[in-house]
PDB file of N, CA and C in Angstrom:
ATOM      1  N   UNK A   1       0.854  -1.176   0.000  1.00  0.00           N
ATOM      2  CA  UNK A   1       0.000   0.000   0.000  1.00  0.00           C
ATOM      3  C   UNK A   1       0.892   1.229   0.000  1.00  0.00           C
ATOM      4  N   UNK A   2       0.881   1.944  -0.670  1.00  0.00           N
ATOM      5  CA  UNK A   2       1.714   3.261  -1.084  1.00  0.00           C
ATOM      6  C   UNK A   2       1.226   4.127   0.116  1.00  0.00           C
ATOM      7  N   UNK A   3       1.861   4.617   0.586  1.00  0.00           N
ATOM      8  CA  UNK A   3       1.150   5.590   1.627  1.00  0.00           C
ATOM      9  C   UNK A   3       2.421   7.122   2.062  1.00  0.00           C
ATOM     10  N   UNK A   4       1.737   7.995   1.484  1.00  0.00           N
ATOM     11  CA  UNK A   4       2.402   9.695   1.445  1.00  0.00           C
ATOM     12  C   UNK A   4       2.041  10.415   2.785  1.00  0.00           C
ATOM     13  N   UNK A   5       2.745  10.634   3.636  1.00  0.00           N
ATOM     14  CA  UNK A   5       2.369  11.847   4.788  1.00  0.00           C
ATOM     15  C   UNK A   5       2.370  13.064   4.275  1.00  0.00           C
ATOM     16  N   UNK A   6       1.981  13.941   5.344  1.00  0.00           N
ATOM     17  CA  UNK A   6       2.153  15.092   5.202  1.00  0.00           C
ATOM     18  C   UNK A   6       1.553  15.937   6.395  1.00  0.00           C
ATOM     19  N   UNK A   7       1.814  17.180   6.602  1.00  0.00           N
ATOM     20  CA  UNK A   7       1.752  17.961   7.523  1.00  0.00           C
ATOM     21  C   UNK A   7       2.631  18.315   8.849  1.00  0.00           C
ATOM     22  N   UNK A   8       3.817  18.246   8.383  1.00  0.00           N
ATOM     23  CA  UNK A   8       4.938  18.304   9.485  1.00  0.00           C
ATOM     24  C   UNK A   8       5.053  19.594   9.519  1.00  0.00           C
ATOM     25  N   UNK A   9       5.852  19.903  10.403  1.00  0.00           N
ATOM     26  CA  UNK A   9       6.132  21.802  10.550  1.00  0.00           C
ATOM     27  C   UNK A   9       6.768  21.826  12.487  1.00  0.00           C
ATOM     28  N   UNK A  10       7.060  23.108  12.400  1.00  0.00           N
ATOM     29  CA  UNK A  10       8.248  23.274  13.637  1.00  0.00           C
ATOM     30  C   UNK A  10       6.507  24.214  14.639  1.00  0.00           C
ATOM     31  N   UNK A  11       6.272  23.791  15.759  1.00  0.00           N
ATOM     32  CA  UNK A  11       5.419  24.306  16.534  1.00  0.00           C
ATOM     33  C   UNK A  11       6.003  24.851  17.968  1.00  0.00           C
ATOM     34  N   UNK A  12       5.539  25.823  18.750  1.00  0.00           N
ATOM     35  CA  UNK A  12       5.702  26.110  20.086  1.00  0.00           C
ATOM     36  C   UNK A  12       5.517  24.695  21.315  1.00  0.00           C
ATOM     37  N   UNK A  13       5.917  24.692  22.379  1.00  0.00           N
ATOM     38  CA  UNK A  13       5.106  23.644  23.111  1.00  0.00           C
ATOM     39  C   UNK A  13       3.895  24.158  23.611  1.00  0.00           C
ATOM     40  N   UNK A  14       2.968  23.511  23.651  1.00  0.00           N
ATOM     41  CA  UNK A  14       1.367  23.923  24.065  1.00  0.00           C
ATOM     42  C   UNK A  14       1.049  23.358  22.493  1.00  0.00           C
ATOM     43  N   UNK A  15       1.319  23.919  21.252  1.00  0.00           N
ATOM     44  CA  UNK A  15       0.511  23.895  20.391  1.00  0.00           C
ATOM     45  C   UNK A  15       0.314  22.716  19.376  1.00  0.00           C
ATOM     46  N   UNK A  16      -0.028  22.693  18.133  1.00  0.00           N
ATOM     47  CA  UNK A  16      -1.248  21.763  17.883  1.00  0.00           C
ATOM     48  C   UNK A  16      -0.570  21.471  16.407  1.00  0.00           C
ATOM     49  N   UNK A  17      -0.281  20.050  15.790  1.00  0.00           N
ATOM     50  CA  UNK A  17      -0.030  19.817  14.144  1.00  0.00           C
ATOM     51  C   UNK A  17      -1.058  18.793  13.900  1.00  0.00           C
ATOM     52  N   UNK A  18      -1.587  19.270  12.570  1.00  0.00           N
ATOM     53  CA  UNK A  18      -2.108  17.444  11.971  1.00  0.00           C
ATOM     54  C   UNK A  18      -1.588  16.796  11.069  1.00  0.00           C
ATOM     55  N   UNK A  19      -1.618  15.682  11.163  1.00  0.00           N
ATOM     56  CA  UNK A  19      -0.631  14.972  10.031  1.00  0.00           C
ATOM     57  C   UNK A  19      -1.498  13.907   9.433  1.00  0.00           C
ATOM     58  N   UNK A  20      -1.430  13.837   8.273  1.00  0.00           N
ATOM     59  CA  UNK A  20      -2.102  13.490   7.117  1.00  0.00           C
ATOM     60  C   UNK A  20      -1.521  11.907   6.445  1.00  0.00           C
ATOM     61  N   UNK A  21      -1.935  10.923   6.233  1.00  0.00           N
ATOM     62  CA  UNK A  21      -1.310  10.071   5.405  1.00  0.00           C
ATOM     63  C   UNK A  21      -2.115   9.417   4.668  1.00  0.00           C
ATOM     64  N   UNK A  22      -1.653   9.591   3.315  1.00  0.00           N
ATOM     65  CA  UNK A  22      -2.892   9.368   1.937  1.00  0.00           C
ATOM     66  C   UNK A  22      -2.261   7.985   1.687  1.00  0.00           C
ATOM     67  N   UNK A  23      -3.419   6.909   1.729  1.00  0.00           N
ATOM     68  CA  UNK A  23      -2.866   5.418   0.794  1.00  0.00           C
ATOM     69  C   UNK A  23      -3.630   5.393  -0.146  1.00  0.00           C
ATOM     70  N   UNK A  24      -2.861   4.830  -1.447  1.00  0.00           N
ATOM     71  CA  UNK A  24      -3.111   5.101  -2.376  1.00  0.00           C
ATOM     72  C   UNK A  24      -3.509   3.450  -3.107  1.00  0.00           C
ATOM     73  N   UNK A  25      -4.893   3.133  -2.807  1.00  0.00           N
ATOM     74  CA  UNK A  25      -5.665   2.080  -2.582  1.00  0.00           C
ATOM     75  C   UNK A  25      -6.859   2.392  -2.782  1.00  0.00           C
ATOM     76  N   UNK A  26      -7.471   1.407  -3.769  1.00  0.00           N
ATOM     77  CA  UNK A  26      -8.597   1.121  -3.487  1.00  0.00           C
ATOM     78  C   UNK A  26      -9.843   1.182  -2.397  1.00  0.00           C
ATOM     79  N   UNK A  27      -9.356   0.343  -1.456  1.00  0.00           N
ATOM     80  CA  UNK A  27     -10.197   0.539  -0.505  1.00  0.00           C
ATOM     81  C   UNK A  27      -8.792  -0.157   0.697  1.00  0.00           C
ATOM     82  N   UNK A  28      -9.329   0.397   2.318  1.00  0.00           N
ATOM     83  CA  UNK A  28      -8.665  -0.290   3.386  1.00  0.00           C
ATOM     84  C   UNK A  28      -9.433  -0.889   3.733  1.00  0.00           C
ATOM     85  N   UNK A  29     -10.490  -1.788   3.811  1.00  0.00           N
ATOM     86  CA  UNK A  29     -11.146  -2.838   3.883  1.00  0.00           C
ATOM     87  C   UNK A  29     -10.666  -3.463   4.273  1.00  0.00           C
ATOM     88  N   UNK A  30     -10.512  -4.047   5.718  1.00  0.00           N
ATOM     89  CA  UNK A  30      -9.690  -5.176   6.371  1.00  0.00           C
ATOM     90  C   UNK A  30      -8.033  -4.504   6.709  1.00  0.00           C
ATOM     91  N   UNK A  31      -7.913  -3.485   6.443  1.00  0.00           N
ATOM     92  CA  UNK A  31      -6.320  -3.026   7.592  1.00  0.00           C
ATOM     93  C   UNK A  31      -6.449  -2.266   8.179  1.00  0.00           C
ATOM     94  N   UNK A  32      -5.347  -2.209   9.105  1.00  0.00           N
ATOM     95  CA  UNK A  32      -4.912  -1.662  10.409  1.00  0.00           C
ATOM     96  C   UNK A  32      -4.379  -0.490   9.686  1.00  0.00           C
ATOM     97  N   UNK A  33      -4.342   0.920  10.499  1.00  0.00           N
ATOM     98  CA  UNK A  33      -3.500   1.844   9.926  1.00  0.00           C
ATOM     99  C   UNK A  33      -3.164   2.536  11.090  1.00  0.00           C
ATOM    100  N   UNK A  34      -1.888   2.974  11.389  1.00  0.00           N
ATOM    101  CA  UNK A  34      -0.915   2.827  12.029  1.00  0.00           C
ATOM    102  C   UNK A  34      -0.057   4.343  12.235  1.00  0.00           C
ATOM    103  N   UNK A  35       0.486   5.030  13.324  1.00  0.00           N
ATOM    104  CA  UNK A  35       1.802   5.856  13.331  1.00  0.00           C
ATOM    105  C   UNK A  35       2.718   5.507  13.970  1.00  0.00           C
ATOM    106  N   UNK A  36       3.501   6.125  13.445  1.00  0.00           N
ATOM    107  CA  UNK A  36       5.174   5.372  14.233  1.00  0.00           C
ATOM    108  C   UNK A  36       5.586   7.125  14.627  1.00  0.00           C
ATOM    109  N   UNK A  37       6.555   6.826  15.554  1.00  0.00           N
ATOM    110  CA  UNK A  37       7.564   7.865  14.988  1.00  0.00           C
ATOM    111  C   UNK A  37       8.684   7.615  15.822  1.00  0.00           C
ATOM    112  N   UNK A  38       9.933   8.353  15.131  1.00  0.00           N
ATOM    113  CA  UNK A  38      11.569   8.131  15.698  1.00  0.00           C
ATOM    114  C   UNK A  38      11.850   9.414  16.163  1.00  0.00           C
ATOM    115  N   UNK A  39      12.460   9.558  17.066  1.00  0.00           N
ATOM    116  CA  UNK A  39      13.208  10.776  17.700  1.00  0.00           C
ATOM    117  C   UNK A  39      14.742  10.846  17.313  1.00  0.00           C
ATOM    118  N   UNK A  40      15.101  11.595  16.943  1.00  0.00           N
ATOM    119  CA  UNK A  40      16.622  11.674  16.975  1.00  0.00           C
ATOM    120  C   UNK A  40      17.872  10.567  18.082  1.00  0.00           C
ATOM    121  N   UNK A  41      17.852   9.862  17.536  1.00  0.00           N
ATOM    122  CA  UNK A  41      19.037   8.875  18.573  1.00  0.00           C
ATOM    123  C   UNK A  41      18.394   7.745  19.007  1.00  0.00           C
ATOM    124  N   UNK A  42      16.939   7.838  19.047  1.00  0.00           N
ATOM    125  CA  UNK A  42      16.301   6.910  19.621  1.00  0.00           C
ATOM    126  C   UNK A  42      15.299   5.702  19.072  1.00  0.00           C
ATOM    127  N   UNK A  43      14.687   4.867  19.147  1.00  0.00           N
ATOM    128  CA  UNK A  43      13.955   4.001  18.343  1.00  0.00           C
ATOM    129  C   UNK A  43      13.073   4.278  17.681  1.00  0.00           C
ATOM    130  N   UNK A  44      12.136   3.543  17.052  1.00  0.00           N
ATOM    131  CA  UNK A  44      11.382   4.020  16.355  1.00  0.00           C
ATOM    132  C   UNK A  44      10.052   3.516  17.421  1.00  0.00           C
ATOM    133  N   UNK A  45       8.850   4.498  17.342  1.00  0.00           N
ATOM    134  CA  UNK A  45       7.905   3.575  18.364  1.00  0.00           C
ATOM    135  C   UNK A  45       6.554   4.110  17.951  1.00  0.00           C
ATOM    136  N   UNK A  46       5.874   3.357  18.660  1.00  0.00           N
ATOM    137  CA  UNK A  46       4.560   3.205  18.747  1.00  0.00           C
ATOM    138  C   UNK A  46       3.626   4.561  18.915  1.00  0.00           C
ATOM    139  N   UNK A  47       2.359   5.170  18.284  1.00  0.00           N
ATOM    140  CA  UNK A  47       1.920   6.003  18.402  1.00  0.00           C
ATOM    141  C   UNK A  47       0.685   5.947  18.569  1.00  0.00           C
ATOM    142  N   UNK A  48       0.068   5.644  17.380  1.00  0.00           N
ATOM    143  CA  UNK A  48      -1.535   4.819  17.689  1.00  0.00           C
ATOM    144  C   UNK A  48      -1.801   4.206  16.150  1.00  0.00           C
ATOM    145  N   UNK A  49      -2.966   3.704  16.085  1.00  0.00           N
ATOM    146  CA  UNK A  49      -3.085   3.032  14.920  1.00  0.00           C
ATOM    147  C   UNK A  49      -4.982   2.791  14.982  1.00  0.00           C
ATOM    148  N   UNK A  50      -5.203   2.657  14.076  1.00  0.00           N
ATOM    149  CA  UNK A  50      -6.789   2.395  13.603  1.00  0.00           C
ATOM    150  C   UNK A  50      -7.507   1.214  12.845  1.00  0.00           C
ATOM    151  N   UNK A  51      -8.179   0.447  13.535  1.00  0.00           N
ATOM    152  CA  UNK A  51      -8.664  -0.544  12.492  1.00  0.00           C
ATOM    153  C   UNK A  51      -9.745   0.032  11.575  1.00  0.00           C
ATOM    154  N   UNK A  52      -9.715   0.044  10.190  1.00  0.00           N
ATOM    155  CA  UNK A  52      -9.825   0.641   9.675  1.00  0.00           C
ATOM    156  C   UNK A  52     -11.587   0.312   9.215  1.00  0.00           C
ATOM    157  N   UNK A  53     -12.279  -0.750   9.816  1.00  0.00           N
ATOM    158  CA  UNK A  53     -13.164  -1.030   9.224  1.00  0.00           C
ATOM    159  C   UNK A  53     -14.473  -0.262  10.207  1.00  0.00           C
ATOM    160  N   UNK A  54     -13.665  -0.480  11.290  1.00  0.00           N
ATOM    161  CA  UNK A  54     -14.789   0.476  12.449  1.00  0.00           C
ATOM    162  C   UNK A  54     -14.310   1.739  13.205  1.00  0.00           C
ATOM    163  N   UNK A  55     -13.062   2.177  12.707  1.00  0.00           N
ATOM    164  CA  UNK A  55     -13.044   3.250  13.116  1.00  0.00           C
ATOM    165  C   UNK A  55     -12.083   3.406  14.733  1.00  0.00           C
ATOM    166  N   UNK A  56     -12.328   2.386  15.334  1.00  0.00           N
ATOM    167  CA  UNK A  56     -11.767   2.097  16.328  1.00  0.00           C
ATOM    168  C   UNK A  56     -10.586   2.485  16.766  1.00  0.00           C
ATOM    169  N   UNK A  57      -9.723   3.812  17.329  1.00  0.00           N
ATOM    170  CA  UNK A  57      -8.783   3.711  17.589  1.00  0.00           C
ATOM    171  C   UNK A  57      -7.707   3.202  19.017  1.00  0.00           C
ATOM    172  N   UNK A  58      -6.477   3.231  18.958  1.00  0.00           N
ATOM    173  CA  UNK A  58      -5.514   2.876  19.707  1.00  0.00           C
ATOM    174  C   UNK A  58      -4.528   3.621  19.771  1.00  0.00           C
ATOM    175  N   UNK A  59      -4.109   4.227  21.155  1.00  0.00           N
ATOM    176  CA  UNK A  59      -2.976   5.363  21.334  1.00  0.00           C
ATOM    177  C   UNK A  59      -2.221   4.572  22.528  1.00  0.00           C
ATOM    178  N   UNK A  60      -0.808   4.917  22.656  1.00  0.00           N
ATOM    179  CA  UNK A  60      -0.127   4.546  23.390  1.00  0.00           C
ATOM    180  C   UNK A  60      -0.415   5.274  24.339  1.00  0.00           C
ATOM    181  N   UNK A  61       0.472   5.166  25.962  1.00  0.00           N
ATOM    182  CA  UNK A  61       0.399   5.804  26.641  1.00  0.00           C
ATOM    183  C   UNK A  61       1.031   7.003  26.691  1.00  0.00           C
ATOM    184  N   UNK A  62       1.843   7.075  26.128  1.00  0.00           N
ATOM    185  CA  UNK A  62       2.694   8.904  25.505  1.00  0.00           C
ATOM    186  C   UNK A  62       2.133   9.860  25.643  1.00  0.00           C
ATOM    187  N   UNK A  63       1.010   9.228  24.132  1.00  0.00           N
ATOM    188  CA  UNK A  63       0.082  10.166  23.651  1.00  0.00           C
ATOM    189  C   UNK A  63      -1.506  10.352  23.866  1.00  0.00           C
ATOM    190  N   UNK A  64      -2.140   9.290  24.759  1.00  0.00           N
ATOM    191  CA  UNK A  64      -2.853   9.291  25.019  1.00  0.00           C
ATOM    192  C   UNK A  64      -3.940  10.480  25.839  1.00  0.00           C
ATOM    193  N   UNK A  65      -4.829  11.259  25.647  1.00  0.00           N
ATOM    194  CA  UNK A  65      -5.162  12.199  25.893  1.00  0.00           C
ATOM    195  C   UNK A  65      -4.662  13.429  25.319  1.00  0.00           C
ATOM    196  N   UNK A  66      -3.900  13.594  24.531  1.00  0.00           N
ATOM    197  CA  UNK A  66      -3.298  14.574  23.654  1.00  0.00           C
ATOM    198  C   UNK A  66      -3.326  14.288  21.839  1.00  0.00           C
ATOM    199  N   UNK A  67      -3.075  13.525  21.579  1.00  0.00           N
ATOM    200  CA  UNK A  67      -3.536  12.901  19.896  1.00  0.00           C
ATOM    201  C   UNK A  67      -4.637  12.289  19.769  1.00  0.00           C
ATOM    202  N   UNK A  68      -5.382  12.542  18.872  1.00  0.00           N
ATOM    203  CA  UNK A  68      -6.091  11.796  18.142  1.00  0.00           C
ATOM    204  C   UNK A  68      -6.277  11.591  16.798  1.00  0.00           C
ATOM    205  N   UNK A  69      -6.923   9.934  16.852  1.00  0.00           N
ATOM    206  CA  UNK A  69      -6.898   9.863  15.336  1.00  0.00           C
ATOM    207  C   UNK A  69      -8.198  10.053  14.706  1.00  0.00           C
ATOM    208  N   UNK A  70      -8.385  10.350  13.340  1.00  0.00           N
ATOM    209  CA  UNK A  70      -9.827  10.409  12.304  1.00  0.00           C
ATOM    210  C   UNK A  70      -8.882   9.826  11.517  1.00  0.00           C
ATOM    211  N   UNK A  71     -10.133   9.641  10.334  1.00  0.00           N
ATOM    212  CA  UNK A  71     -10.340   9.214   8.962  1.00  0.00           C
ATOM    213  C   UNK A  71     -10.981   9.320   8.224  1.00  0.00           C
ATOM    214  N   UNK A  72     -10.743   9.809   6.659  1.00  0.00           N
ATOM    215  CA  UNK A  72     -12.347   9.994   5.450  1.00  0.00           C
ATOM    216  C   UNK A  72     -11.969   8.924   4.794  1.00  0.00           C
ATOM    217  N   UNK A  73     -12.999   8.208   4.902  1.00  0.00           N
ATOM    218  CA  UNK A  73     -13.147   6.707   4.186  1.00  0.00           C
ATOM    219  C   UNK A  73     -13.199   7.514   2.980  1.00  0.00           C
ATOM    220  N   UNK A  74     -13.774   8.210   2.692  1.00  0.00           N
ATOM    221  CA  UNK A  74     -13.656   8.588   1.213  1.00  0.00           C
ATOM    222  C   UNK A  74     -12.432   8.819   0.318  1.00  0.00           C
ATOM    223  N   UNK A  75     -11.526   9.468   1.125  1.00  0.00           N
ATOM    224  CA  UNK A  75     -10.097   9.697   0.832  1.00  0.00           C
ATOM    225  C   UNK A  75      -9.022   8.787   0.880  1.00  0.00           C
ATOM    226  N   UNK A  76      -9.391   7.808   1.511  1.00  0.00           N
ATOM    227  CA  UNK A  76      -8.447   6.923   2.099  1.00  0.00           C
ATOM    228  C   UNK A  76      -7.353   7.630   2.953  1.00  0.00           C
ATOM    229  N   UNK A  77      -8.004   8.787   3.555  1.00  0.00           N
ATOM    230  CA  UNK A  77      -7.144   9.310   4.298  1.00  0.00           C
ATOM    231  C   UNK A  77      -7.263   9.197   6.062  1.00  0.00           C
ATOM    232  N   UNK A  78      -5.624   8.916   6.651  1.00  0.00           N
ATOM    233  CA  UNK A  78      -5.826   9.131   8.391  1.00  0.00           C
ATOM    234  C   UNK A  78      -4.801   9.765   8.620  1.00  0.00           C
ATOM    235  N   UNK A  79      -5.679  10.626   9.843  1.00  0.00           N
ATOM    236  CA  UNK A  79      -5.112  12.172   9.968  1.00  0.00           C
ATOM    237  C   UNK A  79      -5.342  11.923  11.708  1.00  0.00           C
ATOM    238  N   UNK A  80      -3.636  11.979  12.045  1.00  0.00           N
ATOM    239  CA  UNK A  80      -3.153  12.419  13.347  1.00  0.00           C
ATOM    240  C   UNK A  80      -3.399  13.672  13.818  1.00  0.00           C
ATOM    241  N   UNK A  81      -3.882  14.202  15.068  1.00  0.00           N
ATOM    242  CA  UNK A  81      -4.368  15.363  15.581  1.00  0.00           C
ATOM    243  C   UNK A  81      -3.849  15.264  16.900  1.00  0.00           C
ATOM    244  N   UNK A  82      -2.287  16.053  16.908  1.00  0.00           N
ATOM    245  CA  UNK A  82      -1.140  16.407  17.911  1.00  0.00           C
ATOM    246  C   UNK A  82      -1.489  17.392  18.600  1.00  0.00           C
ATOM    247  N   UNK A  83      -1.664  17.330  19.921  1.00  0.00           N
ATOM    248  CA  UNK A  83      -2.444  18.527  20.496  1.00  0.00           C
ATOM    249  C   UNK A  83      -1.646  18.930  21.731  1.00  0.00           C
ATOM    250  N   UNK A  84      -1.525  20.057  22.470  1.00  0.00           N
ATOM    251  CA  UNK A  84      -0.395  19.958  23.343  1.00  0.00           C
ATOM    252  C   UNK A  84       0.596  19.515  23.660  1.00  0.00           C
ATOM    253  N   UNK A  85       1.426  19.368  22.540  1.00  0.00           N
ATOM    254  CA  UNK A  85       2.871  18.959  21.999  1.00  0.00           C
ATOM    255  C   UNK A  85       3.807  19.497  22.838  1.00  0.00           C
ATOM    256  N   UNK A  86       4.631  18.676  22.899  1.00  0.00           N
ATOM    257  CA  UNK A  86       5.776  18.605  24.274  1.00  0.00           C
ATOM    258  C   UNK A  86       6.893  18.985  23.001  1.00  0.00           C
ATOM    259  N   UNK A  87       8.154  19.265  23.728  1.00  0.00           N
ATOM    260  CA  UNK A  87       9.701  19.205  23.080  1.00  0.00           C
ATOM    261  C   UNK A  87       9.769  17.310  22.519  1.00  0.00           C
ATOM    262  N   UNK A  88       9.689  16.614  23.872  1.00  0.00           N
ATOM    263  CA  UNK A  88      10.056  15.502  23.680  1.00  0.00           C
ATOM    264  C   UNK A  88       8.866  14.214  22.434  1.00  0.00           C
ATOM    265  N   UNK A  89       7.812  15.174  22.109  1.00  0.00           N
ATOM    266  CA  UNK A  89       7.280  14.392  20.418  1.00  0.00           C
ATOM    267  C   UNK A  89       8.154  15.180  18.968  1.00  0.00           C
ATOM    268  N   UNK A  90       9.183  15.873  19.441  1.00  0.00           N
ATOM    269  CA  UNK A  90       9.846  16.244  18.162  1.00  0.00           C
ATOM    270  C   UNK A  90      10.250  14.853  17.902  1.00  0.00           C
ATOM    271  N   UNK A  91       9.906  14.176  16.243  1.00  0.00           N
ATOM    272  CA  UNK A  91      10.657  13.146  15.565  1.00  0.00           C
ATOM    273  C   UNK A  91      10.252  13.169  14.348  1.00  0.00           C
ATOM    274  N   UNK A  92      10.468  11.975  13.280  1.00  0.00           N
ATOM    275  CA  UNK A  92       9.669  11.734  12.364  1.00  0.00           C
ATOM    276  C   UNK A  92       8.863  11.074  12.840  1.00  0.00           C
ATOM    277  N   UNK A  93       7.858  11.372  11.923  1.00  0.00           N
ATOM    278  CA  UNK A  93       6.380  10.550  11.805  1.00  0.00           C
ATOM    279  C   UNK A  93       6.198   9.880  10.593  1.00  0.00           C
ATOM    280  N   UNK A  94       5.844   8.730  11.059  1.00  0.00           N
ATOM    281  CA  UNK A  94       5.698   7.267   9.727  1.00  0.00           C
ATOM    282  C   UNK A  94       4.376   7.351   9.698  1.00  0.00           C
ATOM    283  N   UNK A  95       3.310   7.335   8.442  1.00  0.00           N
ATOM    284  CA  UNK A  95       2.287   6.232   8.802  1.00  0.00           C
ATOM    285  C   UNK A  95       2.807   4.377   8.690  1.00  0.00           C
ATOM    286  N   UNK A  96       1.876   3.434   8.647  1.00  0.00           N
ATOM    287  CA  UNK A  96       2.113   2.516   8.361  1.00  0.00           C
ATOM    288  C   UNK A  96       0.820   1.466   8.600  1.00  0.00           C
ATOM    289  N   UNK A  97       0.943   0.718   7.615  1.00  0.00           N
ATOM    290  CA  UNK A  97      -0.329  -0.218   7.495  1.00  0.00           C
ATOM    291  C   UNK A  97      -0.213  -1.662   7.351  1.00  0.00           C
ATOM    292  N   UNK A  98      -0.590  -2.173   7.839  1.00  0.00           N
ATOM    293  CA  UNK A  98      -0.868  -3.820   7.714  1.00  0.00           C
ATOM    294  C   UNK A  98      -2.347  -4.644   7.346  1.00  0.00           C
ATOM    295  N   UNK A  99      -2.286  -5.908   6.447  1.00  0.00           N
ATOM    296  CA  UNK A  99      -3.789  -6.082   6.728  1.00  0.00           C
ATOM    297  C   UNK A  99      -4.128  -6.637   7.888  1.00  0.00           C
ATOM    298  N   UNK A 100      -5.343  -6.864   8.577  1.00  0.00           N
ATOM    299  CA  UNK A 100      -6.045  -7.066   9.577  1.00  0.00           C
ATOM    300  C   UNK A 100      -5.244  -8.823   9.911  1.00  0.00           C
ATOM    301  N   UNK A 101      -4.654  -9.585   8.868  1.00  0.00           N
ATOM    302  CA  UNK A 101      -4.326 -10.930   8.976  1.00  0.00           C
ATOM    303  C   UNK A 101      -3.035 -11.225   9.430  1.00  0.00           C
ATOM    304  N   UNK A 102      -2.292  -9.841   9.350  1.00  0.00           N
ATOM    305  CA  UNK A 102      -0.649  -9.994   9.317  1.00  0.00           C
ATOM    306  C   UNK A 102      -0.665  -9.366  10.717  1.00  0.00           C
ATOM    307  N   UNK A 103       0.680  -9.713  11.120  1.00  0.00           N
ATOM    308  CA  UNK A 103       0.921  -9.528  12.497  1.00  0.00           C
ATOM    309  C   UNK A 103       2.214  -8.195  12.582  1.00  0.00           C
ATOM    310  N   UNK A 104       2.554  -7.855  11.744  1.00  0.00           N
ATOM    311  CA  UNK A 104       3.595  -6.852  10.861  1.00  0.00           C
ATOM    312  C   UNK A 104       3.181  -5.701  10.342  1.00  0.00           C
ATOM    313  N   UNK A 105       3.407  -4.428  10.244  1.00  0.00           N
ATOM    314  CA  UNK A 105       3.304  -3.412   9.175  1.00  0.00           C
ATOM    315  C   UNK A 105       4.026  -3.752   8.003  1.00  0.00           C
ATOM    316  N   UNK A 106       3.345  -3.726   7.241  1.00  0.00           N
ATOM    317  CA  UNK A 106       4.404  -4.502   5.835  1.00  0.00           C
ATOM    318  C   UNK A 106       4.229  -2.994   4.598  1.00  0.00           C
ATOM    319  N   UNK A 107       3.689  -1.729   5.198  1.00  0.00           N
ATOM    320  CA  UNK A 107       3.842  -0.848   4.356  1.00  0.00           C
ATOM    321  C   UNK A 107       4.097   0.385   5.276  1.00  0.00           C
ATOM    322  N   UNK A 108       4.883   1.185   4.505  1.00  0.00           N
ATOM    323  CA  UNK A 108       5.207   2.208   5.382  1.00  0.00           C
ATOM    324  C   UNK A 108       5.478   3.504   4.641  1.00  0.00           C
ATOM    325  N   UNK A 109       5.213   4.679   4.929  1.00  0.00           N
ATOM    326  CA  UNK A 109       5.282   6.100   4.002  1.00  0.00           C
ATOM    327  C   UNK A 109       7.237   6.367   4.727  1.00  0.00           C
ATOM    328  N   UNK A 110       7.221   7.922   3.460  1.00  0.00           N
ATOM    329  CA  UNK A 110       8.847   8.428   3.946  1.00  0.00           C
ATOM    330  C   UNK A 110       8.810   9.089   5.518  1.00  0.00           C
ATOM    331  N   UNK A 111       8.058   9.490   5.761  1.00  0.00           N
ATOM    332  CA  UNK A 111       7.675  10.267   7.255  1.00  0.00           C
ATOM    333  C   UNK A 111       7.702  11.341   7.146  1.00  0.00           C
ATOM    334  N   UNK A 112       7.264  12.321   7.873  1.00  0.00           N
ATOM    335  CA  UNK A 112       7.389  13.720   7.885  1.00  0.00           C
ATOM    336  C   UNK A 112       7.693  13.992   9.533  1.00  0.00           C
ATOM    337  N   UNK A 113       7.996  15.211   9.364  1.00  0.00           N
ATOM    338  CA  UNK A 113       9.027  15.517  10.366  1.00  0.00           C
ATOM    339  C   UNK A 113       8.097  16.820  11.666  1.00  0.00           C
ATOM    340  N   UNK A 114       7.960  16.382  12.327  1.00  0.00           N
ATOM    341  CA  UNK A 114       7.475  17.476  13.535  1.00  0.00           C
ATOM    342  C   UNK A 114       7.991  18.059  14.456  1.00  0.00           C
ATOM    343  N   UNK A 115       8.741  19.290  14.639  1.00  0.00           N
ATOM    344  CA  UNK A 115       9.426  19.584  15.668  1.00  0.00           C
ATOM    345  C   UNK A 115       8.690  20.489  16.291  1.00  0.00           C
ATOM    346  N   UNK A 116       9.205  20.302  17.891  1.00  0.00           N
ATOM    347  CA  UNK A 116       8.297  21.201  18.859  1.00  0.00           C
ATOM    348  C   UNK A 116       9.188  22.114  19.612  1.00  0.00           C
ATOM    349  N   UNK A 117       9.746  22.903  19.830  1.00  0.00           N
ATOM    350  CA  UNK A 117      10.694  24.134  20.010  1.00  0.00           C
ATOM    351  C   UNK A 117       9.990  25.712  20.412  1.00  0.00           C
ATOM    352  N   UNK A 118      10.728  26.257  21.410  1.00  0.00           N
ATOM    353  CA  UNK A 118      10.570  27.606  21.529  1.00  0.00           C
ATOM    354  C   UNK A 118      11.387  28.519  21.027  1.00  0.00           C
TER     355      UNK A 118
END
């Protein structure tokens, strides 16, 4: 599944980015869709992810109460909503998708980049 981010940019702490990732598919009918992101020096990790057939999302504990996820089934688009952004969520941001059968992300976009700075 081809999948393009977008919406990175340098923010204050307190404030707010959304990030966008278009797959370029038919339909997500049966997958998971997914964010990652890496910090400078550090791993790559877990953010939240969406099963895509009900909408259902999943946030780590990081981000929990501060991100959320949507989606336009129409677009095949899911859009991260970073909200009281710390220094320490400056990284890249991956989307990434798997189908509902695989136990793996087996597709992944270039990432876009969010920094949070005063």
């Amino acid at each position: 599944v081809p999948l393009v981010e977008s919406g990175g940019g340098l923010v204050q702490p307190g404030g707010s980015l959304r990030l966008a990732c278009v797959a370029s598919r038919p339909t997500l009918r049966n997958y998971i869709m997914g964010w990652f992101r890496q910090a400078p020096g550090k791993e790559r990790e877990y953010v939240a992810s969406m099963i895509w057939n009900t909408g259902d999302p999943v946030y780590s504990v990081n981000v929990k109460g501060r991100f959320n996820l949507t989606r336009d089934n129409a677009k095949n688009t899911l859009y991260l909503h970073m909200n009281s952004l710390k220094p320490e969520d400056t990284a890249v941001y991956f989307c990434a998708a798997r189908h509902g059968e695989e136990s793996t992300y087996d597709s992944w976009g270039r990432g876009t980049k969010g920094a949070v700075s005063s």
